[in-house]
PDB file of N, CA and C in Angstrom:
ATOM      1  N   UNK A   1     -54.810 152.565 -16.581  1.00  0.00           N
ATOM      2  CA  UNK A   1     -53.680 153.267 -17.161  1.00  0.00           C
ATOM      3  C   UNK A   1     -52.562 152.283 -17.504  1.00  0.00           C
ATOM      4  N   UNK A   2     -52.578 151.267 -16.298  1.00  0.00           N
ATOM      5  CA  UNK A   2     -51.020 150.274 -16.640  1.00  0.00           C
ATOM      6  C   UNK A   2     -51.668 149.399 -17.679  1.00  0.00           C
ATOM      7  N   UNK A   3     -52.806 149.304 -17.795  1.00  0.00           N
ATOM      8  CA  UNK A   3     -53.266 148.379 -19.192  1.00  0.00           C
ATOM      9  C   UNK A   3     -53.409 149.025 -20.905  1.00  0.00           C
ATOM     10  N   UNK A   4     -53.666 150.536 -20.488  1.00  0.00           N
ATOM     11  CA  UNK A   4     -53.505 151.071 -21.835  1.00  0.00           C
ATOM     12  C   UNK A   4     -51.719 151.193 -22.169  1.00  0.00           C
ATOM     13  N   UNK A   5     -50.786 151.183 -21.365  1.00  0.00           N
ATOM     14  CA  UNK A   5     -49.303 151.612 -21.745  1.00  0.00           C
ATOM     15  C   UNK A   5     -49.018 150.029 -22.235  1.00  0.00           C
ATOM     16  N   UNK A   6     -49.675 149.344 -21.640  1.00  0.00           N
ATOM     17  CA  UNK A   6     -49.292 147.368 -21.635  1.00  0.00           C
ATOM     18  C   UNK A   6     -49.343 147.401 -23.291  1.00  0.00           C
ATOM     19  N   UNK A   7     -51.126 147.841 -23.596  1.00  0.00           N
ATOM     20  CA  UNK A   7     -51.330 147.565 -24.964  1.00  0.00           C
ATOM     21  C   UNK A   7     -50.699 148.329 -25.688  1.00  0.00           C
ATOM     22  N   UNK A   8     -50.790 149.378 -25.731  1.00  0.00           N
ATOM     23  CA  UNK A   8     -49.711 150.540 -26.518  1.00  0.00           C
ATOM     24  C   UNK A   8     -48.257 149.464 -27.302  1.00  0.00           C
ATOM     25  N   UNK A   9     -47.856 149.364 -26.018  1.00  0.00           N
ATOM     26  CA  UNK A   9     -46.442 148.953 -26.310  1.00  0.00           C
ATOM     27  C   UNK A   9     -46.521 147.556 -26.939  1.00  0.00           C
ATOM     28  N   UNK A  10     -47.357 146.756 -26.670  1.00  0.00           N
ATOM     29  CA  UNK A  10     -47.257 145.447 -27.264  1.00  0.00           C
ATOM     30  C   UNK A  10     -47.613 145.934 -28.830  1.00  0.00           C
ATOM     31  N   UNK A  11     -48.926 146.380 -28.955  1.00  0.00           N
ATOM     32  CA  UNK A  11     -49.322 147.491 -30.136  1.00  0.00           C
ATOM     33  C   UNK A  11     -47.640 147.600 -31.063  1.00  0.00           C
ATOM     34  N   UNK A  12     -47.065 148.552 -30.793  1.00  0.00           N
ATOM     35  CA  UNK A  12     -45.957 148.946 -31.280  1.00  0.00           C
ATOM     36  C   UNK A  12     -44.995 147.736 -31.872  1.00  0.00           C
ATOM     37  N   UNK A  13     -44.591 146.502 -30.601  1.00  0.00           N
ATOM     38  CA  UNK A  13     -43.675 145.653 -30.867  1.00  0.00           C
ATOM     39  C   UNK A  13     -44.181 144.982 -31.738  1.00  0.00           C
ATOM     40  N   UNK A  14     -45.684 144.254 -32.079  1.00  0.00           N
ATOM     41  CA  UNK A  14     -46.227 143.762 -33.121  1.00  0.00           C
ATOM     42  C   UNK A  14     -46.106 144.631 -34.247  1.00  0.00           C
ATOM     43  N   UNK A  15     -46.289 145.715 -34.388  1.00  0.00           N
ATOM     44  CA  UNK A  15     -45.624 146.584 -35.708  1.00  0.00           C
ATOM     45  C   UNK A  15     -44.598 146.255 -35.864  1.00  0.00           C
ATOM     46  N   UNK A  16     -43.410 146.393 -35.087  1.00  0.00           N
ATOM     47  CA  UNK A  16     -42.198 146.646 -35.794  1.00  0.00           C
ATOM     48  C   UNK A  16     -41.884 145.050 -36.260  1.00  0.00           C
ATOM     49  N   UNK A  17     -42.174 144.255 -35.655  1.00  0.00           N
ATOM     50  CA  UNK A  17     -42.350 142.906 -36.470  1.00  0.00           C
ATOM     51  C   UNK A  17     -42.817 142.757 -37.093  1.00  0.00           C
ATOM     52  N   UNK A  18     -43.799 143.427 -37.571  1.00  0.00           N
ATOM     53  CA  UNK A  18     -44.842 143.415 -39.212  1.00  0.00           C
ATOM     54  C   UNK A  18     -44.192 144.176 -40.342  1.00  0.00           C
ATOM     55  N   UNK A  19     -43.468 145.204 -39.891  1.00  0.00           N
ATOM     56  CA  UNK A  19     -42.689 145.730 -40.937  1.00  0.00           C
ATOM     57  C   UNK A  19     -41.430 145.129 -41.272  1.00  0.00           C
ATOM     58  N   UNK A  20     -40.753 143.933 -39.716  1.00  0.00           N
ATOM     59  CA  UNK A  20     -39.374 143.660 -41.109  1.00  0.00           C
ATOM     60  C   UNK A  20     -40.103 142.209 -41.528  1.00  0.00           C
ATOM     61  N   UNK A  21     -40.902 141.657 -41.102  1.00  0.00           N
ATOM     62  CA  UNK A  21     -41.048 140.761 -42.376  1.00  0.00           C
ATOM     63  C   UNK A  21     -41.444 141.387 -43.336  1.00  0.00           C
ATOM     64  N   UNK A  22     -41.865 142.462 -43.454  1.00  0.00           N
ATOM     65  CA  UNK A  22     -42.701 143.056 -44.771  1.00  0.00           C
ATOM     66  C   UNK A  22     -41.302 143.306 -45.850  1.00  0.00           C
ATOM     67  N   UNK A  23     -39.940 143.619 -44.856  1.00  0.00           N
ATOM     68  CA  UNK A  23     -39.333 144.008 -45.609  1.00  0.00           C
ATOM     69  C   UNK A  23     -38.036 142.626 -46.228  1.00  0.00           C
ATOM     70  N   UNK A  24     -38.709 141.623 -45.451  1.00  0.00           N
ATOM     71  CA  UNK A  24     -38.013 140.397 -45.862  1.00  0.00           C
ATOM     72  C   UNK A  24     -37.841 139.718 -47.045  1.00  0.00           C
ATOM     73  N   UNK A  25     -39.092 140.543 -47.549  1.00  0.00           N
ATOM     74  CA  UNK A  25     -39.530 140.054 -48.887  1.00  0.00           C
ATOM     75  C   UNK A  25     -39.770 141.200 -50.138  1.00  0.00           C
ATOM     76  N   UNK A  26     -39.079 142.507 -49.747  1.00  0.00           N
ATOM     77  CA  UNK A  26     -38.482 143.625 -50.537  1.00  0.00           C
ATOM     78  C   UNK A  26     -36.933 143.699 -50.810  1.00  0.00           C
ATOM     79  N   UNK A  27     -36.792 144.251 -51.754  1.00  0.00           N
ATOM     80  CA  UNK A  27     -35.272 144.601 -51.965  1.00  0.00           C
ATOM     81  C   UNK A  27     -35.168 145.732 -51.511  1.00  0.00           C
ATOM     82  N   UNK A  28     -35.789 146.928 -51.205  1.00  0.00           N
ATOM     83  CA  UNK A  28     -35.605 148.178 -50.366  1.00  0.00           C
ATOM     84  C   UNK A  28     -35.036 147.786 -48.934  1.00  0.00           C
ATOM     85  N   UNK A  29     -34.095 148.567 -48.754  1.00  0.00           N
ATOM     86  CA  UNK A  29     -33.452 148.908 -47.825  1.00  0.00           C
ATOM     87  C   UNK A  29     -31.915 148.656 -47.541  1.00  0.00           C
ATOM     88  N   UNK A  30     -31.276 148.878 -46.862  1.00  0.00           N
ATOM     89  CA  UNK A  30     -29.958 148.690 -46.719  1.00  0.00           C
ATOM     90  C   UNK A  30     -28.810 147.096 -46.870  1.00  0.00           C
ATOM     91  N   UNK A  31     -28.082 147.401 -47.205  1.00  0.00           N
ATOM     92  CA  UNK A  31     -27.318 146.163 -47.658  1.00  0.00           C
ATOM     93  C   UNK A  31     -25.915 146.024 -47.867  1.00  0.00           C
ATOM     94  N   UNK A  32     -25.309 144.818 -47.209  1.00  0.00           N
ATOM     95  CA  UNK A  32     -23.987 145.052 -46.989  1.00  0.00           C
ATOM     96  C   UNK A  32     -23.135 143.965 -48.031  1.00  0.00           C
ATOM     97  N   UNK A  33     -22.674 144.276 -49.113  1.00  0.00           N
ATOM     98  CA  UNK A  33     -21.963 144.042 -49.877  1.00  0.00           C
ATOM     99  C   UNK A  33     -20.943 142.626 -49.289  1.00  0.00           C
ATOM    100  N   UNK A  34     -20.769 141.788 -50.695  1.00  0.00           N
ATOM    101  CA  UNK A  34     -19.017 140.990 -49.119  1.00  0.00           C
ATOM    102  C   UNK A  34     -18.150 141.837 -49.596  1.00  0.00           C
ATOM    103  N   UNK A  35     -17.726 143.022 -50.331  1.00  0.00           N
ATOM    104  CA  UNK A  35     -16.619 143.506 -49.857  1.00  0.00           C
ATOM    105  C   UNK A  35     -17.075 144.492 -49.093  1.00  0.00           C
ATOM    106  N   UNK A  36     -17.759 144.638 -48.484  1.00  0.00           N
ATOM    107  CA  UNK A  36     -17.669 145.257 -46.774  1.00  0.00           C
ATOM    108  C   UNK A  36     -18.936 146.807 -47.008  1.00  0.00           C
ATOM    109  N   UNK A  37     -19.269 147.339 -48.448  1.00  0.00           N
ATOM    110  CA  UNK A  37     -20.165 148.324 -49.051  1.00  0.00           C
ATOM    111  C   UNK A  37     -21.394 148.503 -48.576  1.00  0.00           C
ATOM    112  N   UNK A  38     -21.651 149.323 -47.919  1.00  0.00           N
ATOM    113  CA  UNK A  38     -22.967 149.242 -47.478  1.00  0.00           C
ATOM    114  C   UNK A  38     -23.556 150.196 -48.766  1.00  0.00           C
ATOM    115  N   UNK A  39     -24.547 149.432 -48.716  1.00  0.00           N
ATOM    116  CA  UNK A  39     -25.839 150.102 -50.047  1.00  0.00           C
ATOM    117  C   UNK A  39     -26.954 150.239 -49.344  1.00  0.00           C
ATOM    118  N   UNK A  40     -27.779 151.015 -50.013  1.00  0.00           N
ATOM    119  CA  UNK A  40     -29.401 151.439 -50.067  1.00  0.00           C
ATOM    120  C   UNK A  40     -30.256 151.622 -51.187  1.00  0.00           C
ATOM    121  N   UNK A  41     -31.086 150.702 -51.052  1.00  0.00           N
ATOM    122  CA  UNK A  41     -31.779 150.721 -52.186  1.00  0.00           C
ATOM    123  C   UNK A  41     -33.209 150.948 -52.251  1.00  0.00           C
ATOM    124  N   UNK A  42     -33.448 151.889 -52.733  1.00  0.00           N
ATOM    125  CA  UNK A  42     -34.971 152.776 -52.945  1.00  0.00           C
ATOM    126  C   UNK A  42     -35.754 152.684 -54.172  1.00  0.00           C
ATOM    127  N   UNK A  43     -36.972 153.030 -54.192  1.00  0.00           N
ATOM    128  CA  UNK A  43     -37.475 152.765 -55.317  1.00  0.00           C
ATOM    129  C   UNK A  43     -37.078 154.682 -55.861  1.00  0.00           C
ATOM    130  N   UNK A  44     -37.284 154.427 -57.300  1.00  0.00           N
ATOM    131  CA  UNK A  44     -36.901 155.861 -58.040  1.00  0.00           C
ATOM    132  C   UNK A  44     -37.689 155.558 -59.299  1.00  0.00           C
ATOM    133  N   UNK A  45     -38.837 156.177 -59.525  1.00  0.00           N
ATOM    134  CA  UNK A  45     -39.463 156.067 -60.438  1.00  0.00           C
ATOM    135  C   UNK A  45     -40.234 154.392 -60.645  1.00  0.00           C
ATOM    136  N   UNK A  46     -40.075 153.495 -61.842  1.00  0.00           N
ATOM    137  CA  UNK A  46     -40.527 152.107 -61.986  1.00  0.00           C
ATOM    138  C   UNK A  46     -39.360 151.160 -61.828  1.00  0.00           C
ATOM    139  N   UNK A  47     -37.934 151.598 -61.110  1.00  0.00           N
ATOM    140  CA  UNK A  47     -36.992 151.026 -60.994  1.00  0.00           C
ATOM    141  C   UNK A  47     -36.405 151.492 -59.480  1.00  0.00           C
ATOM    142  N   UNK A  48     -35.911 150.602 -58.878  1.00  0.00           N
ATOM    143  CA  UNK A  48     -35.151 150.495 -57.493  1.00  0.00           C
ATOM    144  C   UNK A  48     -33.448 151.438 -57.840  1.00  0.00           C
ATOM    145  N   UNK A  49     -33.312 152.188 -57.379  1.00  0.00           N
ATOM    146  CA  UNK A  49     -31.874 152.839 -57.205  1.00  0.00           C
ATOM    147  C   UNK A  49     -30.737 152.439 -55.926  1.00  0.00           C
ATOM    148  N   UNK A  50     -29.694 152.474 -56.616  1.00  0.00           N
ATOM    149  CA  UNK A  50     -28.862 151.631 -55.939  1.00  0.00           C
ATOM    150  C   UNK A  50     -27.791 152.440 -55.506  1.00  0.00           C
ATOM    151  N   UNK A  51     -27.821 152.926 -54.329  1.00  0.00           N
ATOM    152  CA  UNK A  51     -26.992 154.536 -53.887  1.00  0.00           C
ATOM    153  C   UNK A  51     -26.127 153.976 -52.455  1.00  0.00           C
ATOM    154  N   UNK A  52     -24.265 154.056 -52.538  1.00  0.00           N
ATOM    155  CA  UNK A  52     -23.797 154.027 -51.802  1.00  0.00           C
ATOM    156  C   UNK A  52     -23.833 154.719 -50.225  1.00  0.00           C
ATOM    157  N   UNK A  53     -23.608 154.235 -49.611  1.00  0.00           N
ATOM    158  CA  UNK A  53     -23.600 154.604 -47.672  1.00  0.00           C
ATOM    159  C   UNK A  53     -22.906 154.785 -47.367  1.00  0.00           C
ATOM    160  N   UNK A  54     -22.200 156.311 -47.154  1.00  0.00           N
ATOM    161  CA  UNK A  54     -20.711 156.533 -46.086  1.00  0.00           C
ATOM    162  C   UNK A  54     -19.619 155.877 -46.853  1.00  0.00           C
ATOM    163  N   UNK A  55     -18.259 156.751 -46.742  1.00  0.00           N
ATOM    164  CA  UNK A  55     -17.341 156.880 -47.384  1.00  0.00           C
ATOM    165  C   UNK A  55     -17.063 157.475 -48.567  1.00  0.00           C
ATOM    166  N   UNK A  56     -15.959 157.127 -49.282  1.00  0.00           N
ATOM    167  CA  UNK A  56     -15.655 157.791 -50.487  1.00  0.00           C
ATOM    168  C   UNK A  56     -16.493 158.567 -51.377  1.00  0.00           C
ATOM    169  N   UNK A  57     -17.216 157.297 -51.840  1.00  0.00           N
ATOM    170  CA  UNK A  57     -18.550 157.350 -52.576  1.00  0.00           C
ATOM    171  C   UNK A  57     -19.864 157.905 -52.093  1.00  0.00           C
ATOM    172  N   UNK A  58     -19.840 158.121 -50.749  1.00  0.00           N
ATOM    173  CA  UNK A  58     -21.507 158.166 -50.516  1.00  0.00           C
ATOM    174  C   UNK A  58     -22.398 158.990 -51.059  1.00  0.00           C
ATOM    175  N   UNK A  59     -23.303 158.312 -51.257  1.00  0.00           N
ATOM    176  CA  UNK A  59     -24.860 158.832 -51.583  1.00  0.00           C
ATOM    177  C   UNK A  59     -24.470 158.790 -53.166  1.00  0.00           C
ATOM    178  N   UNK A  60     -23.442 158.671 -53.837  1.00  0.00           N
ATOM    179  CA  UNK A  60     -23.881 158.039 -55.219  1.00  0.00           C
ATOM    180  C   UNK A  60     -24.110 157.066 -55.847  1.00  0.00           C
ATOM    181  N   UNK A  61     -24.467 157.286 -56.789  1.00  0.00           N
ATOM    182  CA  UNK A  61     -25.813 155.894 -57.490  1.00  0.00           C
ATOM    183  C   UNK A  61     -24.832 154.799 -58.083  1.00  0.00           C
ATOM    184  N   UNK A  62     -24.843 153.696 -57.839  1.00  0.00           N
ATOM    185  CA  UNK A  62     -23.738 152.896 -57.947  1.00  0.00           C
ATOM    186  C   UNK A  62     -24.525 151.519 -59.210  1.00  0.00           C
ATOM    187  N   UNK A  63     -26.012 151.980 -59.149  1.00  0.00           N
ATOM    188  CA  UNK A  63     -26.591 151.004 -59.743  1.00  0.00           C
ATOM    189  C   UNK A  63     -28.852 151.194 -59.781  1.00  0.00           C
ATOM    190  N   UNK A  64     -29.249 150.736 -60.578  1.00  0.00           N
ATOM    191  CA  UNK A  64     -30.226 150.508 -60.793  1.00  0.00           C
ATOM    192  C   UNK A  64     -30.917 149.344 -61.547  1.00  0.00           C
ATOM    193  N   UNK A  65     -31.896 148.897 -60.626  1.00  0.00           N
ATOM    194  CA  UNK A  65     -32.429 147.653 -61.031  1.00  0.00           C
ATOM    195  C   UNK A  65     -33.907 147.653 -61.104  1.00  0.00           C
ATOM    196  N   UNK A  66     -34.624 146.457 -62.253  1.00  0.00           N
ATOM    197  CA  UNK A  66     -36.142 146.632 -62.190  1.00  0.00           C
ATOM    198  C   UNK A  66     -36.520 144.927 -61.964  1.00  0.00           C
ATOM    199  N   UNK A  67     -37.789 144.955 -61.627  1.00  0.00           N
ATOM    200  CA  UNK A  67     -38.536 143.772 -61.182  1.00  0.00           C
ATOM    201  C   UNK A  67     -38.681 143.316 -62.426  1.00  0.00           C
ATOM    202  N   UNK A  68     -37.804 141.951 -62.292  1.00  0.00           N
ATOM    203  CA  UNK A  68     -37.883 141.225 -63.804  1.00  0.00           C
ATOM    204  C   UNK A  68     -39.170 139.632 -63.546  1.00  0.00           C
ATOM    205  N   UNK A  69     -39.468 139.661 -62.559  1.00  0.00           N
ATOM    206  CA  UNK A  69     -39.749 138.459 -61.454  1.00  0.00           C
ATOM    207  C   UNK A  69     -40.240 138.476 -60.642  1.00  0.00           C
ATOM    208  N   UNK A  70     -40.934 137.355 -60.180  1.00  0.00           N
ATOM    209  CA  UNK A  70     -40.864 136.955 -58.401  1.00  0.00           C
ATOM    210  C   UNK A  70     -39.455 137.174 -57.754  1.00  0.00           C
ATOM    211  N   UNK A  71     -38.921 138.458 -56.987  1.00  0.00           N
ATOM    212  CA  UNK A  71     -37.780 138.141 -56.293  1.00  0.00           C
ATOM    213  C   UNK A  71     -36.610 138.070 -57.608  1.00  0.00           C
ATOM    214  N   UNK A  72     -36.785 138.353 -58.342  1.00  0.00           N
ATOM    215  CA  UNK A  72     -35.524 138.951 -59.621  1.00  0.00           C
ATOM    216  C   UNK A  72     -35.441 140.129 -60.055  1.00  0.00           C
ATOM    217  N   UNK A  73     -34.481 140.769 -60.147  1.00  0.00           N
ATOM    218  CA  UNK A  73     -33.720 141.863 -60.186  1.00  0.00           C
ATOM    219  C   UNK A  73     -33.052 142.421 -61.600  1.00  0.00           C
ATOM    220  N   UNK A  74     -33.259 142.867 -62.497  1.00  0.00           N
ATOM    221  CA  UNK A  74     -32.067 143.066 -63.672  1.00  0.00           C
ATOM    222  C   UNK A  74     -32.002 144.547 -63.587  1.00  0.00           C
ATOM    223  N   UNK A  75     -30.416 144.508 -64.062  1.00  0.00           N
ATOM    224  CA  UNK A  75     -29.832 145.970 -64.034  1.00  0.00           C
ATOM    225  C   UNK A  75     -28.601 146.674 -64.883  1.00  0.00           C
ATOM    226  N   UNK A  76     -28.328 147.593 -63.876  1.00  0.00           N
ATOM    227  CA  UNK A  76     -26.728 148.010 -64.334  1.00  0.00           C
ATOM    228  C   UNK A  76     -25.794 147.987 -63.147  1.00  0.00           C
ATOM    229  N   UNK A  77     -24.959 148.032 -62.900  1.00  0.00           N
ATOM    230  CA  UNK A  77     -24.276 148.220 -61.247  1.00  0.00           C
ATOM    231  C   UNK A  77     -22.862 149.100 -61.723  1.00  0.00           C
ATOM    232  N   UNK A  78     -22.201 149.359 -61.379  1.00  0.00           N
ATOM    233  CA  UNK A  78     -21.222 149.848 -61.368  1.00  0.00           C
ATOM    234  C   UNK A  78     -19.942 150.202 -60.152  1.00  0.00           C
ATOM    235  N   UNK A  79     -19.023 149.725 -60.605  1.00  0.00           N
ATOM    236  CA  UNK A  79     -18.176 149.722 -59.316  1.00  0.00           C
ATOM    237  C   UNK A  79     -17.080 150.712 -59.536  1.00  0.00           C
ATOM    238  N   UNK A  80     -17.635 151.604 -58.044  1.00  0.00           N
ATOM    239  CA  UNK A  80     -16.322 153.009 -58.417  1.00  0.00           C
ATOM    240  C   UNK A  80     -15.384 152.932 -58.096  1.00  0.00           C
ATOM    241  N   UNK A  81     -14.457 151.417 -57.712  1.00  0.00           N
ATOM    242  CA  UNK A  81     -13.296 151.630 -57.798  1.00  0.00           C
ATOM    243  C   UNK A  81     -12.406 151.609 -59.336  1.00  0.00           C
ATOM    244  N   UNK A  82     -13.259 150.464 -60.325  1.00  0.00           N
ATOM    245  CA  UNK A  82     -12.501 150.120 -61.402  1.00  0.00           C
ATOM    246  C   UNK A  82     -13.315 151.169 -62.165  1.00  0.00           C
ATOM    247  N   UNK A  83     -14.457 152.121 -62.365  1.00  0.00           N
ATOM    248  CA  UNK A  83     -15.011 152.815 -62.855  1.00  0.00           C
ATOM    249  C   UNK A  83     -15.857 152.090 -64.326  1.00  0.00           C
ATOM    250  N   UNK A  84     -15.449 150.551 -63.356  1.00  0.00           N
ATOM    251  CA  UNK A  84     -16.413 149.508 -64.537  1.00  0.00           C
ATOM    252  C   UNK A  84     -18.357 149.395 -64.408  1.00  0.00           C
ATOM    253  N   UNK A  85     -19.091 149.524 -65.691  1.00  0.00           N
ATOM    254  CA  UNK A  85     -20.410 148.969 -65.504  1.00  0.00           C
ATOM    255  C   UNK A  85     -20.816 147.629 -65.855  1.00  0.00           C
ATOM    256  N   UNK A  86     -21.640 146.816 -64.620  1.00  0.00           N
ATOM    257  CA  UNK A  86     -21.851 145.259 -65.545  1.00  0.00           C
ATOM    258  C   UNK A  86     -23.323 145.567 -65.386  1.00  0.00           C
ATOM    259  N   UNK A  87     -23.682 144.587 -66.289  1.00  0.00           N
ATOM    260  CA  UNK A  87     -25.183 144.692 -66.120  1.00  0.00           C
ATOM    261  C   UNK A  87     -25.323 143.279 -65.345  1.00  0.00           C
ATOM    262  N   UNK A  88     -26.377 143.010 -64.491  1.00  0.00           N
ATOM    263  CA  UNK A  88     -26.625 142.313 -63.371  1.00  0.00           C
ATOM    264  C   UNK A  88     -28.062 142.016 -62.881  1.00  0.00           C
ATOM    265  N   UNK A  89     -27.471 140.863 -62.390  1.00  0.00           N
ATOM    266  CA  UNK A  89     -29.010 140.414 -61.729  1.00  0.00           C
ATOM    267  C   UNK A  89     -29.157 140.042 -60.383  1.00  0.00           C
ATOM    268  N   UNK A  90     -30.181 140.469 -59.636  1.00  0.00           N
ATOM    269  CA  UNK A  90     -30.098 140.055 -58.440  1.00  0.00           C
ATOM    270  C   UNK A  90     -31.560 139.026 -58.073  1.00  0.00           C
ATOM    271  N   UNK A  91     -30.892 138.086 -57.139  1.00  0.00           N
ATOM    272  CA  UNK A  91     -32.297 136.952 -57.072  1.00  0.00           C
ATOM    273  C   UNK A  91     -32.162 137.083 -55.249  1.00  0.00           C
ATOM    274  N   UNK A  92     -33.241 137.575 -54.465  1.00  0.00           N
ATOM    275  CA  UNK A  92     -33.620 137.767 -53.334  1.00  0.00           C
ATOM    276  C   UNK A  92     -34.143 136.816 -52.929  1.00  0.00           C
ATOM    277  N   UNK A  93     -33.657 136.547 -51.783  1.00  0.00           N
ATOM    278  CA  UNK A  93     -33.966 135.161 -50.889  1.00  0.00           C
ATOM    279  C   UNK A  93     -34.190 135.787 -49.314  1.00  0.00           C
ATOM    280  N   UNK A  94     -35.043 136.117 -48.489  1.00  0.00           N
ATOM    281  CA  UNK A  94     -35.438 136.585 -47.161  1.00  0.00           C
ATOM    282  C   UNK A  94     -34.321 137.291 -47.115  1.00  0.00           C
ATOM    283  N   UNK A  95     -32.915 137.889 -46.141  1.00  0.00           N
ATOM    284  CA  UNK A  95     -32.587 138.978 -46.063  1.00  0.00           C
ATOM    285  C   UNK A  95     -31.129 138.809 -47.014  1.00  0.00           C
ATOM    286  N   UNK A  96     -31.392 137.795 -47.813  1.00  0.00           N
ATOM    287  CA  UNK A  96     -29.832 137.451 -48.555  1.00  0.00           C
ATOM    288  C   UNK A  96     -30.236 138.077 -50.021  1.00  0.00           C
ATOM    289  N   UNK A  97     -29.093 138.568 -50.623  1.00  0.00           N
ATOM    290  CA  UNK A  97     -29.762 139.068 -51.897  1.00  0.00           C
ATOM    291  C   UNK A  97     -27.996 138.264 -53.457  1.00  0.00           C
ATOM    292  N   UNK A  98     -28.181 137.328 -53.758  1.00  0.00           N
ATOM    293  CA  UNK A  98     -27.548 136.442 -55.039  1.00  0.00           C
ATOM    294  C   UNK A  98     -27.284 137.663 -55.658  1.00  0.00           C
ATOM    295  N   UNK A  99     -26.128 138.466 -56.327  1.00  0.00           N
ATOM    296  CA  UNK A  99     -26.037 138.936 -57.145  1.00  0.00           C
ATOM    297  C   UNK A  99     -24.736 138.574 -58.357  1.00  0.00           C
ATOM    298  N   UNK A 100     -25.244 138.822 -59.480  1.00  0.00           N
ATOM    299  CA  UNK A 100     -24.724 138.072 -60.344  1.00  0.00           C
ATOM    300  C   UNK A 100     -24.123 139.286 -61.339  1.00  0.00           C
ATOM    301  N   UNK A 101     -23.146 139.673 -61.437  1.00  0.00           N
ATOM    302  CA  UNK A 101     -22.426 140.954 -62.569  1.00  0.00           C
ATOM    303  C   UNK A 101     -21.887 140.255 -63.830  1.00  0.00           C
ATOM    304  N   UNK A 102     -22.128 140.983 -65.330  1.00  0.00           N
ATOM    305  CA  UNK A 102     -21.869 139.991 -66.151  1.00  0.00           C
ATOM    306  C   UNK A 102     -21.614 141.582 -67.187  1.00  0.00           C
ATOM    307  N   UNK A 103     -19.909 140.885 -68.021  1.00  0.00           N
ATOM    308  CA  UNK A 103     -19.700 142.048 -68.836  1.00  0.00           C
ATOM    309  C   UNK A 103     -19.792 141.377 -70.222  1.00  0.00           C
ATOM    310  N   UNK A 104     -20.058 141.883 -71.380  1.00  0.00           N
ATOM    311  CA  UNK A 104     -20.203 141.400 -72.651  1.00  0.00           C
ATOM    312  C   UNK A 104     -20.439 139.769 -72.267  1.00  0.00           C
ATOM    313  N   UNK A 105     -21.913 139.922 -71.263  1.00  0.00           N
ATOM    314  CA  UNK A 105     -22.500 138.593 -71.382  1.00  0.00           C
ATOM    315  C   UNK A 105     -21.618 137.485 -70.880  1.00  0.00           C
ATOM    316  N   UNK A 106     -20.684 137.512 -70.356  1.00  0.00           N
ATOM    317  CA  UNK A 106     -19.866 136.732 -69.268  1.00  0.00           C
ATOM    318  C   UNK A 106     -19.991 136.868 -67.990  1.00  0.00           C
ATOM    319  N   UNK A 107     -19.886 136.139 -67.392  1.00  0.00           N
ATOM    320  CA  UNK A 107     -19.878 136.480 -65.427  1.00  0.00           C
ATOM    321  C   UNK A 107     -18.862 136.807 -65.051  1.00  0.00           C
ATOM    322  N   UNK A 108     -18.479 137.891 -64.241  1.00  0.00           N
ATOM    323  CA  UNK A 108     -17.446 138.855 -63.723  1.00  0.00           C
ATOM    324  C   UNK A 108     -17.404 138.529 -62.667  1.00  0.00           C
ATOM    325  N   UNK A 109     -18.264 138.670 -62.179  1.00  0.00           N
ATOM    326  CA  UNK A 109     -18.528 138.350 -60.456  1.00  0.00           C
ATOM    327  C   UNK A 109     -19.757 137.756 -59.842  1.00  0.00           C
ATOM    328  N   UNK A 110     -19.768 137.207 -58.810  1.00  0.00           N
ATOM    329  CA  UNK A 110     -20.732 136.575 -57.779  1.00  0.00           C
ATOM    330  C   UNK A 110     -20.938 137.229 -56.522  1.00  0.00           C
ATOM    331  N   UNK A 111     -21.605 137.401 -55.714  1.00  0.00           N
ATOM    332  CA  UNK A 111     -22.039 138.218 -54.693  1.00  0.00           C
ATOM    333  C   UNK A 111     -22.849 137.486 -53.784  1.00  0.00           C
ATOM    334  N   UNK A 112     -22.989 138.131 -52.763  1.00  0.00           N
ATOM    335  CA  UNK A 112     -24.280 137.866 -52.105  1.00  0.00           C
ATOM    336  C   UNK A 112     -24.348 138.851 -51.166  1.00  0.00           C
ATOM    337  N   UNK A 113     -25.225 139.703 -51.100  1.00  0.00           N
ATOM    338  CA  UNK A 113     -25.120 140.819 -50.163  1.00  0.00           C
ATOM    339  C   UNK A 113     -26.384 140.339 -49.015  1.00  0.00           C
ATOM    340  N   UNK A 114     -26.062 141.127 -48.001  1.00  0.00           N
ATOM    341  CA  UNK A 114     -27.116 140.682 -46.457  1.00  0.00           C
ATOM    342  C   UNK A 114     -27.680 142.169 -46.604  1.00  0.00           C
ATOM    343  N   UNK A 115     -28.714 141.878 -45.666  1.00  0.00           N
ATOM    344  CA  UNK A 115     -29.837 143.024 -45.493  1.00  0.00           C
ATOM    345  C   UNK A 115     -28.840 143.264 -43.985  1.00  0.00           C
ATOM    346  N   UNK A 116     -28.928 144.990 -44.215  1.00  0.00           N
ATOM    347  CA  UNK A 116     -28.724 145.153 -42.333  1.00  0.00           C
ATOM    348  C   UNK A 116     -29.778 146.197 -41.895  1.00  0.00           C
TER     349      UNK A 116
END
């Protein structure tokens, strides 16, 4: 009995370590902005959706992006404070995600959001 609960549980802890590297190397899942935004990002159809977490905004779509790449991202984003859209790219690196916002083809902003 103390050897089936032993394996069980080791069982389990080797999962949950198989799933976040799995997710080390996805853009799904949660993500914290540097100005402080937590996001979530899901797949929605052949494109990833980009839906705010708690507060003002939550649970609306702040952005959508498609697999342009290995680990590249192109999109739209939108920020609901200035009620501005850039179109954008994001380049994923293990839980760091480069994002790059660009309006009439200029760079607006630089980013780098963390996985949490």
């Amino acid at each position: 009995m103390k050897k089936a609960i032993l394996t069980s549980a080791l069982s389990l802890a080797l999962l949950s370590v198989g799933t976040a590297f799995a997710f080390a190397d996805s853009i799904e899942g949660k993500w914290m902005t540097g100005d402080k935004v937590l996001l979530n990002i899901a797949k929605c159809g052949g494109s990833f959706c980009v839906k705010v977490v708690g507060g003002k905004y939550d649970g609306k779509q702040s952005g959508k992006l498609k697999a342009e790449g290995d680990k590249i991202y192109k999109g739209t984003l939108k920020q609901f404070s200035s009620g501005i859209s850039f179109s954008g790219t994001a380049t994923l690196s293990g839980n760091s995600m480069k994002m790059v916002a660009k309006k009439f083809g200029i760079t607006v902003k630089k980013d780098t959001w963390k996985r949490k």
